[in-house]
N, C-alpha and C. Protein backbone atom coordinates (compact mmCIF):
# COMPACT_ATOMS: atom_id res chain seq x y z
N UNK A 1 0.82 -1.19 0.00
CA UNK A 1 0.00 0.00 0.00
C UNK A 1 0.87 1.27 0.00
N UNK A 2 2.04 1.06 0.64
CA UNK A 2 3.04 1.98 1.13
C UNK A 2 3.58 3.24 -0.61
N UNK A 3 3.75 1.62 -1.46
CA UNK A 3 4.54 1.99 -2.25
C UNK A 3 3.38 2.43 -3.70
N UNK A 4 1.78 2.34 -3.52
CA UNK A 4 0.56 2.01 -3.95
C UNK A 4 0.76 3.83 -4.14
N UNK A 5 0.71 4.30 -3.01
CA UNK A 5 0.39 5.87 -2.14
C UNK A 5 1.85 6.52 -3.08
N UNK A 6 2.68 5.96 -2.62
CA UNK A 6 4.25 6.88 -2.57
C UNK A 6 3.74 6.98 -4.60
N UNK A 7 3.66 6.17 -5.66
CA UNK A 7 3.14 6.08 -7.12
C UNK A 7 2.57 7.48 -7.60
N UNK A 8 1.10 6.99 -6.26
CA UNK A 8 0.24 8.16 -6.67
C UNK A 8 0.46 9.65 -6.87
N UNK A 9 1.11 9.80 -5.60
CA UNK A 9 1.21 11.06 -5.20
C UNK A 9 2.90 11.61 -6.02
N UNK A 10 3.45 10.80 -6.36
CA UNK A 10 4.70 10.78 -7.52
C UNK A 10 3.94 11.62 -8.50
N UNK A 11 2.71 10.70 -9.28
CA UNK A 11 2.23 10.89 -10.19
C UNK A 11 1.33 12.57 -10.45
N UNK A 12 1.00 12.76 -9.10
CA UNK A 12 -0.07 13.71 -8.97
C UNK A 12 1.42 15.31 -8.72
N UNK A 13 2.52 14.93 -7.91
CA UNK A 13 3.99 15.96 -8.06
C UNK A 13 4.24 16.04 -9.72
N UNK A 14 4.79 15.40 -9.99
CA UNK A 14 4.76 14.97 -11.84
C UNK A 14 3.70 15.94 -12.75
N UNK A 15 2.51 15.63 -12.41
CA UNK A 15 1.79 16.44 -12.97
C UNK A 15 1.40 17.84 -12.99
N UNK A 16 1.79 18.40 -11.60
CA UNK A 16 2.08 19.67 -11.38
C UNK A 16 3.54 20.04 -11.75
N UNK A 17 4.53 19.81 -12.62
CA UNK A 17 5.46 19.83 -12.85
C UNK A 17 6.58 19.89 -12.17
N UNK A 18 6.28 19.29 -10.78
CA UNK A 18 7.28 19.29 -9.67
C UNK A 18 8.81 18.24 -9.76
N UNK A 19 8.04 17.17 -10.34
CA UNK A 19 8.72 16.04 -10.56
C UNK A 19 8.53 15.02 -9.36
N UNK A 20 7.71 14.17 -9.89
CA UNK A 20 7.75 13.08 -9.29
C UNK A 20 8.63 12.17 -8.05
N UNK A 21 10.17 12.40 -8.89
CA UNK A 21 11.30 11.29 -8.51
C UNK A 21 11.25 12.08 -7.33
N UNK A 22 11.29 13.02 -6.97
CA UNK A 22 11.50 13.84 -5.52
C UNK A 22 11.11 13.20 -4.49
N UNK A 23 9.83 12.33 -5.10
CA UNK A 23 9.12 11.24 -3.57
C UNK A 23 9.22 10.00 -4.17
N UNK A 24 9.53 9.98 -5.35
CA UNK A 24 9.22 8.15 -5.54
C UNK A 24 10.71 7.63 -5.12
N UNK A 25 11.97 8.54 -5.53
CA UNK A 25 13.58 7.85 -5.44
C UNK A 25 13.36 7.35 -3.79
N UNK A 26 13.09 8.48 -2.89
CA UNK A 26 13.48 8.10 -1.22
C UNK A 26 11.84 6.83 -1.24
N UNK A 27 11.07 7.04 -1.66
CA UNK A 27 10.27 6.10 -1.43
C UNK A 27 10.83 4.68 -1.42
N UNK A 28 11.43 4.29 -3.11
CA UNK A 28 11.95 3.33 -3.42
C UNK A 28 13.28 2.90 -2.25
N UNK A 29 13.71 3.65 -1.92
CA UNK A 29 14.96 4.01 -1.18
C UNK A 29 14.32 3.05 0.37
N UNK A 30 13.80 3.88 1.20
CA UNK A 30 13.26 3.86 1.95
C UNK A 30 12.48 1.93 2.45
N UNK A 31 11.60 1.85 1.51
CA UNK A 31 10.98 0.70 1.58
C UNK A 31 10.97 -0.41 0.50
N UNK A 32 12.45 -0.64 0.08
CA UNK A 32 12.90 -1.52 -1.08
C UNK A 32 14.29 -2.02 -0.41
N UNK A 33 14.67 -3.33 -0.87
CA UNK A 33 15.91 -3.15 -1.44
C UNK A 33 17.17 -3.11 -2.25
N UNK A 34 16.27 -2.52 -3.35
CA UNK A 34 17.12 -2.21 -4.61
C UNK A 34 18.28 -1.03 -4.42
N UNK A 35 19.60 -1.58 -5.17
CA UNK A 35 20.56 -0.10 -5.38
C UNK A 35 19.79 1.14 -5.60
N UNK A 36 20.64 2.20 -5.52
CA UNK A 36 20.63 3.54 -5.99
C UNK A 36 20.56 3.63 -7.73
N UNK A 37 21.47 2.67 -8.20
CA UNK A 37 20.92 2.38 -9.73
C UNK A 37 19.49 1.98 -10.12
N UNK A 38 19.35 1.10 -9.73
CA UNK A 38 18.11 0.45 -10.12
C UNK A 38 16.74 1.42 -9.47
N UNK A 39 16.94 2.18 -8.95
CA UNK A 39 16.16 2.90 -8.64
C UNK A 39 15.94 4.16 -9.40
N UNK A 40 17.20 4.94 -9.77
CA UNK A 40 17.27 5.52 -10.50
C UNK A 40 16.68 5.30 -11.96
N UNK A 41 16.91 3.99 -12.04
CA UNK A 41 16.27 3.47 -13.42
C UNK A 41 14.97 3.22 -13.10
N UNK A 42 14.26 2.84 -12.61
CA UNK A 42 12.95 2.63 -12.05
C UNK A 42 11.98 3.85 -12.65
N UNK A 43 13.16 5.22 -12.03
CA UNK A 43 12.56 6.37 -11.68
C UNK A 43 12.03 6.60 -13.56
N UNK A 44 13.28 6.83 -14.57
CA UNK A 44 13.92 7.18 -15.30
C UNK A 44 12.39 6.45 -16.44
N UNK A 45 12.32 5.29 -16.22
CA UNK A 45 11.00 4.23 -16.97
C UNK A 45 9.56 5.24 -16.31
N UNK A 46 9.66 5.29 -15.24
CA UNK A 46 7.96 6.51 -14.32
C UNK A 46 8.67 7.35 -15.33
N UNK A 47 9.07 8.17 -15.98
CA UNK A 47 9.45 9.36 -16.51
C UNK A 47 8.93 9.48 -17.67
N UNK A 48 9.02 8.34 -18.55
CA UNK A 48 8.93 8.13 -19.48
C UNK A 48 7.14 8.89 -20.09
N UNK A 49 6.30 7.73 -19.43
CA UNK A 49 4.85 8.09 -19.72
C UNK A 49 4.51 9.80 -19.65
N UNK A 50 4.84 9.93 -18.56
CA UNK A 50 4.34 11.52 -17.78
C UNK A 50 5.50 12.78 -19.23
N UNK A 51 6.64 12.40 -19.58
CA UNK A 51 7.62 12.96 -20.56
C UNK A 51 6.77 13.13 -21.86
N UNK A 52 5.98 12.06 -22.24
CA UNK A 52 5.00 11.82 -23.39
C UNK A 52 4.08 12.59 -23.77
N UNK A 53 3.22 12.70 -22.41
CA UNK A 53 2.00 13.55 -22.41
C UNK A 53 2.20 14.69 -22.62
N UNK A 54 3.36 14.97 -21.81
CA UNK A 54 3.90 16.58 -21.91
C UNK A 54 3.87 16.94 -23.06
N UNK A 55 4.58 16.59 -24.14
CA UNK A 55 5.58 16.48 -25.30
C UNK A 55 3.96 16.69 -25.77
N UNK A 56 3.24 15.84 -26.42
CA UNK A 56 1.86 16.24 -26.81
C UNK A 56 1.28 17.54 -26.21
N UNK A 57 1.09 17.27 -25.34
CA UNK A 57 -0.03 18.47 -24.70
C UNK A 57 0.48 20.29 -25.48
N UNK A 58 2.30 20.17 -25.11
CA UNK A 58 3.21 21.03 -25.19
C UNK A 58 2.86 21.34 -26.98
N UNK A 59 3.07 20.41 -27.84
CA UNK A 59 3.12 20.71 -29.30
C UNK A 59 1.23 21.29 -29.25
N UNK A 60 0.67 20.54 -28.95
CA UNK A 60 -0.86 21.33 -28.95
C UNK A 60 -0.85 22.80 -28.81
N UNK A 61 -0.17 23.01 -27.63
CA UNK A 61 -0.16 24.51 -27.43
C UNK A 61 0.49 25.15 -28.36
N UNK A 62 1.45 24.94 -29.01
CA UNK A 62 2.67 25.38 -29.94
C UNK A 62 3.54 26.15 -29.03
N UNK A 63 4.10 25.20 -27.84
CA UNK A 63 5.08 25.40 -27.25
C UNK A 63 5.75 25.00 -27.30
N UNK A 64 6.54 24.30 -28.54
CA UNK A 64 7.57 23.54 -29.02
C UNK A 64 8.49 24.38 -30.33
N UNK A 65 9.86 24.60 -29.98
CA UNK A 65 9.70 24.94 -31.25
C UNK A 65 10.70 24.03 -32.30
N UNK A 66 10.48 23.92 -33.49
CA UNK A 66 10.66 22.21 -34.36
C UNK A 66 12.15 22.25 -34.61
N UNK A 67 12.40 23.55 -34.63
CA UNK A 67 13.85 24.07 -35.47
C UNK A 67 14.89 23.74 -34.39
N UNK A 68 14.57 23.51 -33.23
CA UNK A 68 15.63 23.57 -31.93
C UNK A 68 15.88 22.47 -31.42
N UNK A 69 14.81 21.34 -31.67
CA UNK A 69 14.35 19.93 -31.33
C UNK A 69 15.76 19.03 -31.71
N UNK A 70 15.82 18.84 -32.76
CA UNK A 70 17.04 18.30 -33.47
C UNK A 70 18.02 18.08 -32.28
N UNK A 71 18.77 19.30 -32.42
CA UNK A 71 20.02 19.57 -31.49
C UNK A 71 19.90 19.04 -30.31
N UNK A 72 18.64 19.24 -29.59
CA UNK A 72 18.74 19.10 -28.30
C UNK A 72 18.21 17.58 -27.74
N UNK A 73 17.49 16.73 -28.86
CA UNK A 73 17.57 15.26 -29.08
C UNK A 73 18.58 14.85 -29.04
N UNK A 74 19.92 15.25 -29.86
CA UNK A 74 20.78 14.66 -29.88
C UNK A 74 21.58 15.05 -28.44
N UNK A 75 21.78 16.26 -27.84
CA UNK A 75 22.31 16.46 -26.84
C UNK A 75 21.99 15.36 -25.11
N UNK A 76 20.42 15.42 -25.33
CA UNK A 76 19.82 14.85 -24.71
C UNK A 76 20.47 13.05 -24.58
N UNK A 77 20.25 12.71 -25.74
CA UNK A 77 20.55 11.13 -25.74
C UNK A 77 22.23 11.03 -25.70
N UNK A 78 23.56 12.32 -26.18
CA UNK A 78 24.43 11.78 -25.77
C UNK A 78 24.87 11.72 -23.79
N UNK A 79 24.24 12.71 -23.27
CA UNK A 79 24.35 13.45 -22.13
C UNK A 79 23.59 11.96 -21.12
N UNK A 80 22.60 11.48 -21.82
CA UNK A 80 21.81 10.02 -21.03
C UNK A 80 23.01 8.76 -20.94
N UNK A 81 23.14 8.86 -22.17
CA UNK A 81 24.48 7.69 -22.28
C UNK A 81 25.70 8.06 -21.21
N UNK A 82 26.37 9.63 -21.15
CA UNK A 82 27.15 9.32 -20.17
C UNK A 82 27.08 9.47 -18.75
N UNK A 83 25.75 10.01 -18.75
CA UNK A 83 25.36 10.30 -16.96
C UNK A 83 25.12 8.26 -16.42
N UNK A 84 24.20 7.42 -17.47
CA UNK A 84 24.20 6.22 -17.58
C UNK A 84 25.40 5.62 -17.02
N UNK A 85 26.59 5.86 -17.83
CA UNK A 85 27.66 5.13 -17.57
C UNK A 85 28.63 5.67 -16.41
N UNK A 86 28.78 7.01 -15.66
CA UNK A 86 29.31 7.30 -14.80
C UNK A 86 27.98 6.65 -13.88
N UNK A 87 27.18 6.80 -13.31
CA UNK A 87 25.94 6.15 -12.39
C UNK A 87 26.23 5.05 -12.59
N UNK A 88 26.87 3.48 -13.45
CA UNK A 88 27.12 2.54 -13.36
C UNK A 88 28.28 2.58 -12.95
N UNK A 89 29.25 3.31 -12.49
CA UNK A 89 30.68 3.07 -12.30
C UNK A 89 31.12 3.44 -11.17
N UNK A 90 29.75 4.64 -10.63
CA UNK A 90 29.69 4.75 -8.95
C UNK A 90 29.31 3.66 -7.60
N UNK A 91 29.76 3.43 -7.01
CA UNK A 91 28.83 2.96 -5.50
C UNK A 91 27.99 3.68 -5.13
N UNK A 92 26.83 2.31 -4.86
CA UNK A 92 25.27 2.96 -4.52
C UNK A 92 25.26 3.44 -3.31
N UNK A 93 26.23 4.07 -2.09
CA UNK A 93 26.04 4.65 -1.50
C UNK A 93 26.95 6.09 -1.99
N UNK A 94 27.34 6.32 -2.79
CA UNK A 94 28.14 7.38 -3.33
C UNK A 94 26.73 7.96 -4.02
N UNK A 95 26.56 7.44 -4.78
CA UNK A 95 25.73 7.73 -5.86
C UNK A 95 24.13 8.29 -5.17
N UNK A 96 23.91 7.93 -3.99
CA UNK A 96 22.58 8.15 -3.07
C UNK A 96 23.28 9.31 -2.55
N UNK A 97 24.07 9.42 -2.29
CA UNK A 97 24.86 11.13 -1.57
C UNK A 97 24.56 11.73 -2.85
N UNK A 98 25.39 11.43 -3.54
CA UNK A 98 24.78 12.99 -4.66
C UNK A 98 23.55 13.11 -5.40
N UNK A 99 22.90 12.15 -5.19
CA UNK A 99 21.39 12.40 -5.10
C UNK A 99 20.72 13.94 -4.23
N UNK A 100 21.46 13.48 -3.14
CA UNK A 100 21.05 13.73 -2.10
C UNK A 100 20.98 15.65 -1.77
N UNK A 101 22.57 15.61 -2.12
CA UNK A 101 23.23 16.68 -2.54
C UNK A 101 22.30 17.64 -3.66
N UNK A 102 22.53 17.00 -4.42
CA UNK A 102 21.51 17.33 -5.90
C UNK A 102 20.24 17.79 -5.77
N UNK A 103 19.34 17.41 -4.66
CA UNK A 103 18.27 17.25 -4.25
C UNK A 103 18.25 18.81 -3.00
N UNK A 104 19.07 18.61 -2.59
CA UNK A 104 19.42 19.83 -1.89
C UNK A 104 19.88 20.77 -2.33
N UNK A 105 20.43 21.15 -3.44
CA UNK A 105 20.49 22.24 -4.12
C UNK A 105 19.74 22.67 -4.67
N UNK A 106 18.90 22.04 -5.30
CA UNK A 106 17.41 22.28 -6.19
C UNK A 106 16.77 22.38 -4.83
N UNK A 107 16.37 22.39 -4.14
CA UNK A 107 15.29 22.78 -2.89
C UNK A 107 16.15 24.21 -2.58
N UNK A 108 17.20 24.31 -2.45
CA UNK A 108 17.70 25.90 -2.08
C UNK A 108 17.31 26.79 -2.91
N UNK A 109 17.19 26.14 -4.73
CA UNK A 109 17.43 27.16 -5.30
C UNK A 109 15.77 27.62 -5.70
N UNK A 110 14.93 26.36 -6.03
CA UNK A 110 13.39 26.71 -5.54
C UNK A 110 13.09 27.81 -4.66
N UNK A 111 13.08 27.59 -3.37
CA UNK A 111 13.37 28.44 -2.51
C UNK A 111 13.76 29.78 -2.69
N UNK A 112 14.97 30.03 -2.96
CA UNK A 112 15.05 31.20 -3.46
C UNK A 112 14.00 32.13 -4.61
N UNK A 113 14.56 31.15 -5.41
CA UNK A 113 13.80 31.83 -6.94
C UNK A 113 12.26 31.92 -6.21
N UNK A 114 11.90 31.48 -5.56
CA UNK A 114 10.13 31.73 -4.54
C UNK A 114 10.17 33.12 -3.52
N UNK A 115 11.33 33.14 -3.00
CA UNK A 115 11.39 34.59 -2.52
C UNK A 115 11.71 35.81 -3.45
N UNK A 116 12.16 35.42 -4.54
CA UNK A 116 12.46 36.46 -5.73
C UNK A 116 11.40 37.25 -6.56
N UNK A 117 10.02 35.77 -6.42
CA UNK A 117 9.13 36.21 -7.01
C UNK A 117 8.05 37.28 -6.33
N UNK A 118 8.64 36.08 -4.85
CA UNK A 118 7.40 37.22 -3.80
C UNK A 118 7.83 39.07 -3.93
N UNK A 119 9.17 38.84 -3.96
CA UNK A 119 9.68 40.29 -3.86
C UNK A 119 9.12 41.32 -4.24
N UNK A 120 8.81 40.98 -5.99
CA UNK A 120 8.76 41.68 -6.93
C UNK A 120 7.08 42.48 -6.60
């Protein structure tokens, strides 16, 4: 049920464009015991569907633009391949620290950029 809940509410962050992995990685983490890889990959497959819809919904609006796509496909898929292969070459407790890390910088910088807006 644990991990039923932790999905949902992934799914329902995700859809507000928060990102999901924020609760599903420590979920998986938490009440599994799979590596930091395999979790990561777990996450990376949840990404996939919710990446899709976007991508549609996004061209509906004509918030895409076609001319820029190219480049950044290709950037995209070489940049997967080597984040892929350094994340296979780390230890899954190395690799859960800079998660972790990672995860904490993006919450600082949220944060901020949220007081920046209130400012204004």
């Amino acid at each position: 049920m644990i991990m039923f809940l932790a999905g949902l509410f992934s799914g329902v962050l995700g859809g507000m464009g928060i990102g999901g992995g924020v609760l599903l990685i420590p979920a998986l983490d938490f009440f599994t015991e799979l590596t930091q890889q395999q979790i990561q990959g777990i996450n990376l497959i949840y990404f996939i569907p919710s990446a899709f819809v976007a991508v549609i919904i996004h061209k509906k609006k004509g918030n895409i633009q076609t001319k820029k796509i190219k480049p950044l496909i290709i950037a995209a898929v070489i940049a997967s391949i080597i984040g892929a292969i350094i994340a296979l070459s780390i230890q899954s407790g190395t690799l859960k620290k800079l998660f972790a890390v990672f995860l904490l910088i993006m919450g600082v910088y949220e944060f901020t950029k949220g007081l920046k807006i209130k400012d204004r």
